[in-house]
Protein backbone atom coordinates (compact mmCIF):
# COMPACT_ATOMS: atom_id res chain seq x y z
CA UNK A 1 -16.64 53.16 4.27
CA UNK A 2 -18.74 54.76 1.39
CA UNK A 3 -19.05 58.30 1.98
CA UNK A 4 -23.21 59.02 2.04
CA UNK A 5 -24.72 60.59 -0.77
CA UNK A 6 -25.81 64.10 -0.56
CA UNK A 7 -29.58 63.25 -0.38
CA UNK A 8 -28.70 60.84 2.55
CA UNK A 9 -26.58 63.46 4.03
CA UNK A 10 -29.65 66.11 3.95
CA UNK A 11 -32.14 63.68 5.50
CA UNK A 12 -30.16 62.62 8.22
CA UNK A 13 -29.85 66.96 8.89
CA UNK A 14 -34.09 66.84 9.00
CA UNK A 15 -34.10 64.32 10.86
CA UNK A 16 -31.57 65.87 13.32
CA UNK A 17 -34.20 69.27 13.36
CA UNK A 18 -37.07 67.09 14.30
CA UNK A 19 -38.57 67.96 17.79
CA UNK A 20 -39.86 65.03 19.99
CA UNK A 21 -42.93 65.88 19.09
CA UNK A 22 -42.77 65.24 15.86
CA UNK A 23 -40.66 62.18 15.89
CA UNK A 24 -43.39 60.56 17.87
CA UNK A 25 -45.85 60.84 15.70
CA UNK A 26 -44.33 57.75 13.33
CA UNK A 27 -44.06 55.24 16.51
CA UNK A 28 -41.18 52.65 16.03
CA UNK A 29 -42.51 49.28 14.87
CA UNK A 30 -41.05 45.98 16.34
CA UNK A 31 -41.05 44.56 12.73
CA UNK A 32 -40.00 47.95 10.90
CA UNK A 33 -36.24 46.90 11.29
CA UNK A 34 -35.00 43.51 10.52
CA UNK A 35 -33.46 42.57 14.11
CA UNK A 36 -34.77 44.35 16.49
CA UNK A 37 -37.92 41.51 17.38
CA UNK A 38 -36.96 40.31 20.60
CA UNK A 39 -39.46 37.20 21.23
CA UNK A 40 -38.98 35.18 24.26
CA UNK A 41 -38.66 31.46 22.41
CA UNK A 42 -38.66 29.06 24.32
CA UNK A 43 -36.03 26.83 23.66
CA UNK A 44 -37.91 23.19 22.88
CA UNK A 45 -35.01 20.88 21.86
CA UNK A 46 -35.46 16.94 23.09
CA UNK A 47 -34.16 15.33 20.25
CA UNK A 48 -31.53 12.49 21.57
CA UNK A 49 -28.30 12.02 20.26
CA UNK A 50 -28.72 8.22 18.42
CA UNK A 51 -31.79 9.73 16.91
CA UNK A 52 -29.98 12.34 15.36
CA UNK A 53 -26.88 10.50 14.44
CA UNK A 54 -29.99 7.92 12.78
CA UNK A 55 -31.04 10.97 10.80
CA UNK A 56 -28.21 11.93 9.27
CA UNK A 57 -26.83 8.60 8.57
CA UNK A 58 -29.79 8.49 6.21
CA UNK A 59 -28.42 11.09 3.78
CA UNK A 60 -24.75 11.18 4.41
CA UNK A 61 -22.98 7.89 3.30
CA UNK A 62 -19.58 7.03 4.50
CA UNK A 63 -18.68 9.39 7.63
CA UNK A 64 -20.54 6.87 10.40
CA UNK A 65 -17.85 7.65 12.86
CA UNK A 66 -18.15 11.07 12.11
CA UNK A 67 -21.97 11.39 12.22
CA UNK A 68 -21.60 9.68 16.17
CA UNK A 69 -19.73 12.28 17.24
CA UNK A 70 -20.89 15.05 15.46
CA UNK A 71 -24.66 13.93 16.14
CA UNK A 72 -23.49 13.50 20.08
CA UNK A 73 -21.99 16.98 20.49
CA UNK A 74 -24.74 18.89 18.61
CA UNK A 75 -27.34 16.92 21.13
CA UNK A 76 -25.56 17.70 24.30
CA UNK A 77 -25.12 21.37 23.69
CA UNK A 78 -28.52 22.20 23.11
CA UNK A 79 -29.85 19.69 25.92
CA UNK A 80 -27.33 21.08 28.46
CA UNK A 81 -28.48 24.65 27.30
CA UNK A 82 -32.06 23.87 28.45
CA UNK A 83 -30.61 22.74 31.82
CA UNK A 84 -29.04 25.30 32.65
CA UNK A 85 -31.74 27.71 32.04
CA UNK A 86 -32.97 26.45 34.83
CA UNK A 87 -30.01 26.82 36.77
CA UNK A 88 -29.79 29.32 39.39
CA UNK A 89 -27.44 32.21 38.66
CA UNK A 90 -25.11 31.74 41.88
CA UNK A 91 -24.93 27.80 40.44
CA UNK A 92 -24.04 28.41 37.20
CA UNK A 93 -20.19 27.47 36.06
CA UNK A 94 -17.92 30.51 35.20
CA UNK A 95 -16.51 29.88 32.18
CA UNK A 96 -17.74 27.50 30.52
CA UNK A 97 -16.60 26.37 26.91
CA UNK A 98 -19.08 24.98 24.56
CA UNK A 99 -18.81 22.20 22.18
CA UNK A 100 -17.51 24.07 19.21
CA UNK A 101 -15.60 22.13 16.84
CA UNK A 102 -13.54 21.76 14.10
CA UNK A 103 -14.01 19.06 10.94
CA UNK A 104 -11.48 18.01 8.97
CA UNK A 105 -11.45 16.56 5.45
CA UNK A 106 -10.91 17.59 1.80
CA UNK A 107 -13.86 19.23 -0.28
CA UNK A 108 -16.60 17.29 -1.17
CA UNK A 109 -17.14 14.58 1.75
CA UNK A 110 -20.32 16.84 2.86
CA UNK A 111 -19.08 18.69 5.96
CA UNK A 112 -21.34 21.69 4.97
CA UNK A 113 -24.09 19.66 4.34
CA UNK A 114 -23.64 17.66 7.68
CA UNK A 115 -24.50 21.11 9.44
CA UNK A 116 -27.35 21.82 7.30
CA UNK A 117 -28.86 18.96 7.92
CA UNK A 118 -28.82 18.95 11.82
CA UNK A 119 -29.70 23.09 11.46
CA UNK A 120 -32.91 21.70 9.68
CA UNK A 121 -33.78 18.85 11.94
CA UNK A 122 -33.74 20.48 15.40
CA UNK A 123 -35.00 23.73 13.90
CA UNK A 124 -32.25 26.25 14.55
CA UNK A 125 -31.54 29.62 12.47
CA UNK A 126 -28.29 28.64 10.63
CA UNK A 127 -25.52 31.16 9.68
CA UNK A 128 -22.57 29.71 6.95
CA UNK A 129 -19.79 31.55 5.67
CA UNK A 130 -15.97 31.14 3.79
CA UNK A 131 -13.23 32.30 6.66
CA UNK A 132 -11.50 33.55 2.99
CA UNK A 133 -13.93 36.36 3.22
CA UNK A 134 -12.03 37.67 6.12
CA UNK A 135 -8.45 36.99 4.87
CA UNK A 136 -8.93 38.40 1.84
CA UNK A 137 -10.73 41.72 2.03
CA UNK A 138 -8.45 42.58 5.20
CA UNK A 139 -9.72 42.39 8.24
CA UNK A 140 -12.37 44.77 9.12
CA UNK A 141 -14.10 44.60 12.47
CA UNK A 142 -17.81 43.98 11.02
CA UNK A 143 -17.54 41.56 9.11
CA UNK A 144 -17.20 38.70 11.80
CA UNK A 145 -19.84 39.86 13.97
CA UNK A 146 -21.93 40.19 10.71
CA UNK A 147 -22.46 36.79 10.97
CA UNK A 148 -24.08 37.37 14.10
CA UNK A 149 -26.37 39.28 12.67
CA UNK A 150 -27.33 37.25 10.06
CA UNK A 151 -28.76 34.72 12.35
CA UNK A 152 -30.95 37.35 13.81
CA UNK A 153 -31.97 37.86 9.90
CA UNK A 154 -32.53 34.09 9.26
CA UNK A 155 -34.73 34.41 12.62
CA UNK A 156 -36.91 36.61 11.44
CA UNK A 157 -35.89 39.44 13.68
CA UNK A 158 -35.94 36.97 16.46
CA UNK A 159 -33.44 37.52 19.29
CA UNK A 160 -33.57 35.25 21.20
CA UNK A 161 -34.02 32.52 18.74
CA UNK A 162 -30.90 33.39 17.05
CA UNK A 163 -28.98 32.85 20.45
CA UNK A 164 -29.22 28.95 20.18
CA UNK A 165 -28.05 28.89 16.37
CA UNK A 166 -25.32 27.55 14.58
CA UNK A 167 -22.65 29.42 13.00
CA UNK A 168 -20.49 27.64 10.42
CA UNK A 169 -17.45 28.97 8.88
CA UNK A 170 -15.87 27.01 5.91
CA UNK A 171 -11.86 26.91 5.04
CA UNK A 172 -11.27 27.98 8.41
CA UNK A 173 -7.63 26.34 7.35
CA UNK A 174 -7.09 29.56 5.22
CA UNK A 175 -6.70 32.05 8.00
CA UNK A 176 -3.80 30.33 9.43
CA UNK A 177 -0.95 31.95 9.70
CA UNK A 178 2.56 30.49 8.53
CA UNK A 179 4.72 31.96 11.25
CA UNK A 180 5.89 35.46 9.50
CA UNK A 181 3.76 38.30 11.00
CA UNK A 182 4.26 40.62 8.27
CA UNK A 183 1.24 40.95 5.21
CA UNK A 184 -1.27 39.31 5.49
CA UNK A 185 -0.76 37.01 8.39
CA UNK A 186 -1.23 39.79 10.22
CA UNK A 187 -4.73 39.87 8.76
CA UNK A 188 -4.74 35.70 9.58
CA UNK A 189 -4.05 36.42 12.73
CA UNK A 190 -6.56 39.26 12.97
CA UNK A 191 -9.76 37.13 12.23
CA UNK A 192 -8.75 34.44 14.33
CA UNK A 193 -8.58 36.50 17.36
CA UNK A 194 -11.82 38.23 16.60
CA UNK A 195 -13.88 34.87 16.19
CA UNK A 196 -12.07 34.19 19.51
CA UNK A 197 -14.28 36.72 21.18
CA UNK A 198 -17.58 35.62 19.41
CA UNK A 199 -16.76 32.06 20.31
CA UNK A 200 -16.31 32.61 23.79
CA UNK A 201 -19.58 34.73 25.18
CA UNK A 202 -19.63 38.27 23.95
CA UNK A 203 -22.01 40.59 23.02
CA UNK A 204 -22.38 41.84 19.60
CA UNK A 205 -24.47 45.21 18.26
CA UNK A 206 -27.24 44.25 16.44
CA UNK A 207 -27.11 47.57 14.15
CA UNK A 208 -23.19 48.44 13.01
CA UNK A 209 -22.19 51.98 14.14
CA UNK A 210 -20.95 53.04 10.55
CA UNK A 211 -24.58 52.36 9.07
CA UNK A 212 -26.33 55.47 7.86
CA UNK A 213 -29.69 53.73 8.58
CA UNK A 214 -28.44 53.00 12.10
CA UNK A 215 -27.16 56.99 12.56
CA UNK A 216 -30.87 57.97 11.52
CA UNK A 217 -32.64 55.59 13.94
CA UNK A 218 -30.30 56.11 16.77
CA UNK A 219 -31.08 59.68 16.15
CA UNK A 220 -34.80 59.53 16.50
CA UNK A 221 -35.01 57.70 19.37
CA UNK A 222 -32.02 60.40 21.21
CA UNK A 223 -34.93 63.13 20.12
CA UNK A 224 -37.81 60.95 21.48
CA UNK A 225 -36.12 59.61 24.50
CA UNK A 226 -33.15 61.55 25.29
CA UNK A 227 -30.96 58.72 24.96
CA UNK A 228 -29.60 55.80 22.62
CA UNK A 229 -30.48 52.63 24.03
CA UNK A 230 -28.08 49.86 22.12
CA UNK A 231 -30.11 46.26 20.66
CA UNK A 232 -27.28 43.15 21.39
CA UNK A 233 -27.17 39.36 20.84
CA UNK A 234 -25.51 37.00 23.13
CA UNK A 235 -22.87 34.73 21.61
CA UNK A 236 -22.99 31.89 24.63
CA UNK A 237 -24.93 30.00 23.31
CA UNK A 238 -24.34 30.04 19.95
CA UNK A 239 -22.46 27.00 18.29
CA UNK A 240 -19.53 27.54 16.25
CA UNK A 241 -18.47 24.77 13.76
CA UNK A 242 -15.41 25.50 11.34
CA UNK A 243 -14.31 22.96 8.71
CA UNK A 244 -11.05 23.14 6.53
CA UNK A 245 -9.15 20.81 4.21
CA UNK A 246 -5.83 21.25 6.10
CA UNK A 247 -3.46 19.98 3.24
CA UNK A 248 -0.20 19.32 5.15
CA UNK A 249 -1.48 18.63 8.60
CA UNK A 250 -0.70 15.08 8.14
CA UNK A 251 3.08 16.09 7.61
CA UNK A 252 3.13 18.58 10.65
CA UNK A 253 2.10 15.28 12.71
CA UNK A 254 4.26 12.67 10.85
CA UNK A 255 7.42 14.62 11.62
CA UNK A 256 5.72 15.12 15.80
CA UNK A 257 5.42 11.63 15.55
CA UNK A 258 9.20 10.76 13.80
CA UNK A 259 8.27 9.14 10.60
CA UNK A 260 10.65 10.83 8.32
CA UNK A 261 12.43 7.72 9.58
CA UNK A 262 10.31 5.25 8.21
CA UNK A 263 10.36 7.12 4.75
CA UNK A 264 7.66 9.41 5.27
CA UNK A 265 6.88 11.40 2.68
CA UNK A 266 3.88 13.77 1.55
CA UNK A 267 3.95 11.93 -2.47
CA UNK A 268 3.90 8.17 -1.11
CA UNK A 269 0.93 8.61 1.29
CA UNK A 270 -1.79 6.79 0.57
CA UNK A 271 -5.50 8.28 1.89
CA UNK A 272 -6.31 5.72 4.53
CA UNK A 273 -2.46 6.32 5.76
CA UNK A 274 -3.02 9.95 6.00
CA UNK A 275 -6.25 9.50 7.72
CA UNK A 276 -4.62 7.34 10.18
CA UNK A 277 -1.95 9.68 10.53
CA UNK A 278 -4.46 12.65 10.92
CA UNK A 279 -6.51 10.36 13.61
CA UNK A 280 -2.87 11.07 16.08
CA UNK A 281 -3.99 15.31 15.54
CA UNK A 282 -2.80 17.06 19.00
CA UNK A 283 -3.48 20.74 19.48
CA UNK A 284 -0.03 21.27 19.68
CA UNK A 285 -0.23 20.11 15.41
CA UNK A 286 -2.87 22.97 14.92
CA UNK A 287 -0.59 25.43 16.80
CA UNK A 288 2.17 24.71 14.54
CA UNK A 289 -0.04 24.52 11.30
CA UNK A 290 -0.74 28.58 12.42
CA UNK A 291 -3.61 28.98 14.57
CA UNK A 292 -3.19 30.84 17.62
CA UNK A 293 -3.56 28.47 21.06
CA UNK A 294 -6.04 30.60 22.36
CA UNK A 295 -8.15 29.84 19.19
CA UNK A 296 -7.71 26.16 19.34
CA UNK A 297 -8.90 26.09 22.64
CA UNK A 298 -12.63 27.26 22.05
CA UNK A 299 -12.71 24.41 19.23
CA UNK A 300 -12.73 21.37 21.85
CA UNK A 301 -14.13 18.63 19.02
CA UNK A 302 -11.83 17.62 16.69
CA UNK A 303 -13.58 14.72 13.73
CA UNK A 304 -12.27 13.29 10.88
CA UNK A 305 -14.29 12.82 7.94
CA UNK A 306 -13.21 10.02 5.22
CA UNK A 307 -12.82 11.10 1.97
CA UNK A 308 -14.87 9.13 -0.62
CA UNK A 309 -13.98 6.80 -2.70
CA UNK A 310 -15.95 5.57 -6.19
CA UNK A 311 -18.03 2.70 -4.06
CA UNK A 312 -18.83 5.55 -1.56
CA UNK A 313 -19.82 8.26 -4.45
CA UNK A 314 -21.79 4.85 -5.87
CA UNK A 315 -23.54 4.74 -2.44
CA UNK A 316 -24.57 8.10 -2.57
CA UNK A 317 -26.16 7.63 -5.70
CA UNK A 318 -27.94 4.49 -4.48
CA UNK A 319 -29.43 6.53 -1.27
CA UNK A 320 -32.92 6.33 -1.33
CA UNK A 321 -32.81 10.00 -0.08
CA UNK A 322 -30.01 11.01 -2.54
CA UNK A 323 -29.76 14.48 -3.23
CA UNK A 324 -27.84 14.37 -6.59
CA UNK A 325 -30.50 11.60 -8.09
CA UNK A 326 -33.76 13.02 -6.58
CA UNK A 327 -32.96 16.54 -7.79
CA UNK A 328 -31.75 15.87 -11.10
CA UNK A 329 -35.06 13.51 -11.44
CA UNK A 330 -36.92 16.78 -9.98
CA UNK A 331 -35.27 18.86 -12.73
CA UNK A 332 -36.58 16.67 -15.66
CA UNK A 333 -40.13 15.84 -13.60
CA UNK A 334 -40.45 20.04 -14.18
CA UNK A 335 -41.01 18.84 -18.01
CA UNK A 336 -43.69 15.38 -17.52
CA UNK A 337 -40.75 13.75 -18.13
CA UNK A 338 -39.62 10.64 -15.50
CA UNK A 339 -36.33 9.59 -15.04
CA UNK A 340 -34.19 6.49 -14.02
CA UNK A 341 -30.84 5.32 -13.56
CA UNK A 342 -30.02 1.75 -14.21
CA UNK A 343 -27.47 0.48 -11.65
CA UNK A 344 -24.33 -0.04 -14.07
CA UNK A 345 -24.56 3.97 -14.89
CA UNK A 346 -24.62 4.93 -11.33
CA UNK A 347 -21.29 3.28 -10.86
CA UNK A 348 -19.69 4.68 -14.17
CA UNK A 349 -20.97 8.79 -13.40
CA UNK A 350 -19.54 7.21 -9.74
CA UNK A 351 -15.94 6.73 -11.64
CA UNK A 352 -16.44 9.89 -13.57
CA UNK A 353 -17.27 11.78 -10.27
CA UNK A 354 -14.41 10.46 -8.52
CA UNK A 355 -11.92 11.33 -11.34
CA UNK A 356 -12.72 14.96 -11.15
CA UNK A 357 -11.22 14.94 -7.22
CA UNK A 358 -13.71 16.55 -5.94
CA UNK A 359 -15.67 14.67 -3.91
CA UNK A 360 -19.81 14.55 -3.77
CA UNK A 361 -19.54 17.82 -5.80
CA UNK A 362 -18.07 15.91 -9.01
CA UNK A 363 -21.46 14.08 -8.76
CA UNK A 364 -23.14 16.99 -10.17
CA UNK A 365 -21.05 18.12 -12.50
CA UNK A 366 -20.39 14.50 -14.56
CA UNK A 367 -24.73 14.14 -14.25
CA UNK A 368 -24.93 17.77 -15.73
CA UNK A 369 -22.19 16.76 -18.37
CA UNK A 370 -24.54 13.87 -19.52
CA UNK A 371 -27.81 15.37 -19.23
CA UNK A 372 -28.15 19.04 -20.21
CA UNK A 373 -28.79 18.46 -23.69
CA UNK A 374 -31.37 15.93 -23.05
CA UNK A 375 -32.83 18.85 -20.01
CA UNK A 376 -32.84 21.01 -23.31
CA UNK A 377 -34.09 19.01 -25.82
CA UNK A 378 -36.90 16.37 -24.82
CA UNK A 379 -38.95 18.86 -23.18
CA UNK A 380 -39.79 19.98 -26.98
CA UNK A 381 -40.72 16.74 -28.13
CA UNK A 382 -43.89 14.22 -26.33
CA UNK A 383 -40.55 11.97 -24.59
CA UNK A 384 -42.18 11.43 -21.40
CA UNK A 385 -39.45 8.93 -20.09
CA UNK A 386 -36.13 8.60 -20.36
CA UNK A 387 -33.34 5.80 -18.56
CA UNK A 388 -29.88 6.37 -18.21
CA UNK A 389 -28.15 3.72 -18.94
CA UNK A 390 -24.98 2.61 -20.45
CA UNK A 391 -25.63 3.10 -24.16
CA UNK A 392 -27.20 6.41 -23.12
CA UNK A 393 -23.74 8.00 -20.98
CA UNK A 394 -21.47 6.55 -24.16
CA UNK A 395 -23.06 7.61 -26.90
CA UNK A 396 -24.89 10.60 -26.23
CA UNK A 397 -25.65 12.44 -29.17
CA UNK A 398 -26.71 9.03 -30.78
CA UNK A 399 -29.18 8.30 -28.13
CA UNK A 400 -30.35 11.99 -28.04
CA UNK A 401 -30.94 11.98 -31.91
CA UNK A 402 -32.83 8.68 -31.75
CA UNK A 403 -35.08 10.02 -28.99
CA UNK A 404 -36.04 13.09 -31.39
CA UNK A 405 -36.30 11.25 -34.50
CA UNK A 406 -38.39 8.98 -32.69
CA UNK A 407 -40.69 11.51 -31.00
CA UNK A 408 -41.38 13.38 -34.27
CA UNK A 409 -41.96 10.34 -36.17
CA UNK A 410 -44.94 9.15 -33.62
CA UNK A 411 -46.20 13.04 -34.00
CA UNK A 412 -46.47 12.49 -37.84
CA UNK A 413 -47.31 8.69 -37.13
CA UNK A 414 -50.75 10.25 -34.49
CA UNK A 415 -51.72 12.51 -37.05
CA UNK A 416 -51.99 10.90 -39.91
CA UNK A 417 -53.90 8.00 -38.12
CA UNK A 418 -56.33 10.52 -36.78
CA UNK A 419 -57.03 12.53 -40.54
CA UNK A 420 -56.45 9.54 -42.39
CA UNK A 421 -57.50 6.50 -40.53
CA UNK A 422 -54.23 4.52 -41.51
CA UNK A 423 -51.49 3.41 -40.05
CA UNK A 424 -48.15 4.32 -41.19
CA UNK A 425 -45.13 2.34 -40.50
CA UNK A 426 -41.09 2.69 -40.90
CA UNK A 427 -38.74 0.56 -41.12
CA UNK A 428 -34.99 0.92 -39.53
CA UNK A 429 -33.55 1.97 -42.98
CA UNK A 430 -36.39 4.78 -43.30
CA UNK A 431 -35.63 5.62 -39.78
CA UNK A 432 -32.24 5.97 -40.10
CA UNK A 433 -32.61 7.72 -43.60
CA UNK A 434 -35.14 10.44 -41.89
CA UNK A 435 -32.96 11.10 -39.40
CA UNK A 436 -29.76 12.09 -41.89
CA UNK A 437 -32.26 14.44 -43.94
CA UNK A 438 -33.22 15.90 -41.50
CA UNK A 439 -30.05 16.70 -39.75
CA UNK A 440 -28.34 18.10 -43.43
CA UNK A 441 -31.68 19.86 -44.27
CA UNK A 442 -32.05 21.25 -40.56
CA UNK A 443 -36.20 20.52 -40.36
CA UNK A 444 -37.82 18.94 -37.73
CA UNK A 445 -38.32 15.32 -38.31
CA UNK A 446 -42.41 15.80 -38.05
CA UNK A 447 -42.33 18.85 -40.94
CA UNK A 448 -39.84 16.45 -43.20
CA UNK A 449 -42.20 13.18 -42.63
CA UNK A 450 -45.62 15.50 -43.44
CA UNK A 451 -43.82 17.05 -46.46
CA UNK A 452 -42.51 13.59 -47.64
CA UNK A 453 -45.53 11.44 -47.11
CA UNK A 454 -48.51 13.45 -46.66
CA UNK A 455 -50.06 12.65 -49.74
CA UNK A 456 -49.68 8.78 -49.47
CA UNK A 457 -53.24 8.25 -48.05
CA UNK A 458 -54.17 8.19 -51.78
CA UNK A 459 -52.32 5.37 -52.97
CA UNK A 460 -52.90 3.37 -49.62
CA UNK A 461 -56.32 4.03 -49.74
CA UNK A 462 -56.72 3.10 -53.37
CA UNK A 463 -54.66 -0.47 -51.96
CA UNK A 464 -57.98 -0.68 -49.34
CA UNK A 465 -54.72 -1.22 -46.65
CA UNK A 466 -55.49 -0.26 -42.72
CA UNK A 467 -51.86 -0.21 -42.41
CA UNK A 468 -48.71 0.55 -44.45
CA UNK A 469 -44.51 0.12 -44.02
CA UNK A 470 -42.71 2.85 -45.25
CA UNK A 471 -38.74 1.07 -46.49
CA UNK A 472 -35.68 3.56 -46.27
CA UNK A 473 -36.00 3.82 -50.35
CA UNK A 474 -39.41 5.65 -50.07
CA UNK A 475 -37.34 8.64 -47.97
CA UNK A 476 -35.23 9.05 -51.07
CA UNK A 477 -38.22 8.87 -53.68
CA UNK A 478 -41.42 9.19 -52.05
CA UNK A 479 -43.61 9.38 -55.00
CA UNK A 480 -41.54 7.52 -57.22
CA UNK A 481 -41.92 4.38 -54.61
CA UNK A 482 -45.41 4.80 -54.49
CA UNK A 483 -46.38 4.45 -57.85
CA UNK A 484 -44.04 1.77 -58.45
CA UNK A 485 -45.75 -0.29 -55.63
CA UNK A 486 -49.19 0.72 -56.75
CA UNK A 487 -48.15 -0.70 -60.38
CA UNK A 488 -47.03 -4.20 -59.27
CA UNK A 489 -49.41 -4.65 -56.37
CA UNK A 490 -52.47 -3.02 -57.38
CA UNK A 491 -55.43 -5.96 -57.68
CA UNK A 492 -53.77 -8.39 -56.23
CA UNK A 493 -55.39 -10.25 -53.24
């Protein structure tokens, strides 16, 4: 713990010298302190479990068997909560475990984003967090229940709100401990135990003892009332969902279930034969993969999610409600600019997504590979559409380069219609030859154009022409062209 600083350490004496009369005269505040609200919500939840599972199966592609029993669990808990509000206290059931649970599947197949969604659709403060956090620090006693406490914050000081949310702790495979209690499996060990108690029905401090703001309000309120009166938040009914990656489970089961005799080994596994290998999970497995039993027995719902393959990245693309696609069209829709994918790039940033092994995440890194420059560039220029296609993900830098030679040509195009009244055409040759001089003589493609042709409303004029081509051999000798045109076409009808 930091030690406080001397001007914290002189307050907190003033505060100590305060009589009660004083202290009263600044009343506490419900809202002064983040977590100490305590509204009486009521808790309103009647959503059913196929209309949840139909909500998520619109945005997550792929885990269908997942979503049913995800969707199922998520619906029951907070349904049977509202019951048994109801229920009289000598009714109630002693000991009763809630639905917590415990997905498994490698990164990327949206388990946190599963949980996000369902947090968002029945309207419950949600709470994630990496179990690493624990593991690696070493252990410390706050930090768990901090997540408690956080749900209070994302409640807006609301108590009793943030007793029906969802907390969701990520690589929960990390804290395991491989069998050795020396180092830091001790730690492992440590964290699981003390998400034991939160996941079970305890209650947790909403201000931490070794806070200096705590020590000063706990202080004021001895001198106003005599005594410390200590702010808590149930755990019971708060969900717990943990997720992990589990690499090796599958072989902790295969030997359980003997098939070292059928050649099993970890290299020749294909993905659907570990997932049907992982579908066989016991809690015994999780025991032996290092989580304590006591541990494994507040996470009741074991699922499965599939782990996505290039037509199920594809599909994600294709969703209508597509996060990857409708954000990245978001990002360039900032700029005026609209964007579209045609089908045959979807499947090929698909490919690239799936080569980087890392699931739905790979999505956004092979669409930010292909379009930051254009995110940089075209909002300089008029571009006010662009379509990703196939030419466009190959050939990049071409495409780009065409876009802006293309852009400042119109600009220089506009203008000189507007001042001049004429026309001015070019010609693939003067196109391409613009586009060279202006890459080695680093000018913008609308300043090279004005300084190369500006004058050429003369010599049209003097032609009486409403319209004129520019070839590529005018780029390299603007004047020089014009005169030579003027010479042999000048009278003619």
């Amino acid at each position: 713990m930091t030690k406080p600083s001397a001007e914290h350490e002189k307050a907190f004496e003033e505060i100590l010298k305060m009589n009660p009369e004083e202290a009263q005269q600044k009343p506490e505040s419900a809202g002064d302190h983040p977590g100490t609200k305590v509204h009486e919500s009521e808790l309103n939840f009647n959503i059913l479990p196929e209309e949840l599972e139909e909500y998520l199966n619109r945005y997550v592609v792929g885990q269908e068997s997942t979503v049913e029993v995800i969707a199922t669990k998520v619906c029951t808990h907070f349904n049977r909560m509202k019951i048994e509000k109801s229920v009289p206290e000598d009714q109630k059931i002693i000991g009763n475990i809630k639905s917590n649970m415990l997905l498994i599947g490698p990164t990327g197949v949206g388990k946190t984003y599963i949980i996000k969604l369902i947090a968002k659709k029945i309207g419950v403060p949600f709470v994630k967090a990496d179990a690493t956090k624990f593991s690696e620090t070493g252990y410390v006693g706050g930090d768990v229940e901090d997540l408690v406490r956080e749900l209070v914050h994302e409640s807006d000081g609301d108590v009793t709100r943030a007793e029906y949310g969802i907390i969701y702790i990520d690589e929960i495979d990390k804290i395991a401990s491989s069998g050795n209690m020396h180092g830091p499996d001790v730690s492992r060990t440590g964290v699981q135990r003390n998400l034991l108690k939160l996941m079970e029905d305890s209650d947790v401090d909403l201000k931490t003892p070794h806070d200096l703001a705590s020590q000063v309000e706990a202080a004021m309120e001895a001198q106003r009332t005599g005594k410390v009166s200590r702010k808590k938040i149930s755990t019971k009914n708060i969900l717990f969902i943990v997720s992990g990656a589990f690499a090796g489970l599958n072989e902790i089961i295969g030997k359980r279930l003997n098939m070292q005799s059928i050649g099993f080994e970890k290299s020749k596994v294909s993905t659907q034969e570990s997932r049907s290998i992982l579908k066989n999970l016991k809690t015994e497995d999780l025991i032996q993969f290092g989580f304590e039993s006591e541990f494994v027995g507040r996470l009741p719902v074991y699922v499965m999610l599939n782990e996505l393959d290039v037509n199920g990245l594809y599909k994600i693309l294709k969703n209508r409600y597509s996060t990857v696609v409708l954000g990245k069209k978001m990002d360039f829709k900032a700029y005026g600019i609209d964007l579209d994918f045609t089908d045959e790039a979807l499947m090929e940033l698909a490919s690239r997504a799936y080569n980087e092994k890392t699931g739905a995440r790979g999505l956004l890194s092979v669409f930010e590979k292909v379009l930051i420059k254009f995110e940089k560039k075209l909002p300089s220029t008029g571009v006010k559409k662009l379509t990703v296609d196939m030419e466009l993900i190959n050939n990049t830098d071409a495409v780009l380069e065409r876009l802006i030679v293309d852009d400042g040509i119109k600009k220089f195009q506009k203008e000189f219609l507007i001042d001049h009244g004429i026309y001015l055409n070019f010609d693939d040759n003067a196109f391409t030859k613009i586009s060279e001089k202006s890459k080695s003589q680093n000018k913008k493609v609308r300043d090279l154009c004005d300084e190369l042709f500006r004058d050429y409303f003369h010599g049209i004029r003097l032609m009486k022409l409403e319209s004129f081509t520019v070839p590529g051999e005018a780029v390299e000798n603007p004047k020089g062209f014009l005169d030579d045109y003027i010479k042999q076409n000048y009278g003619k009808d």
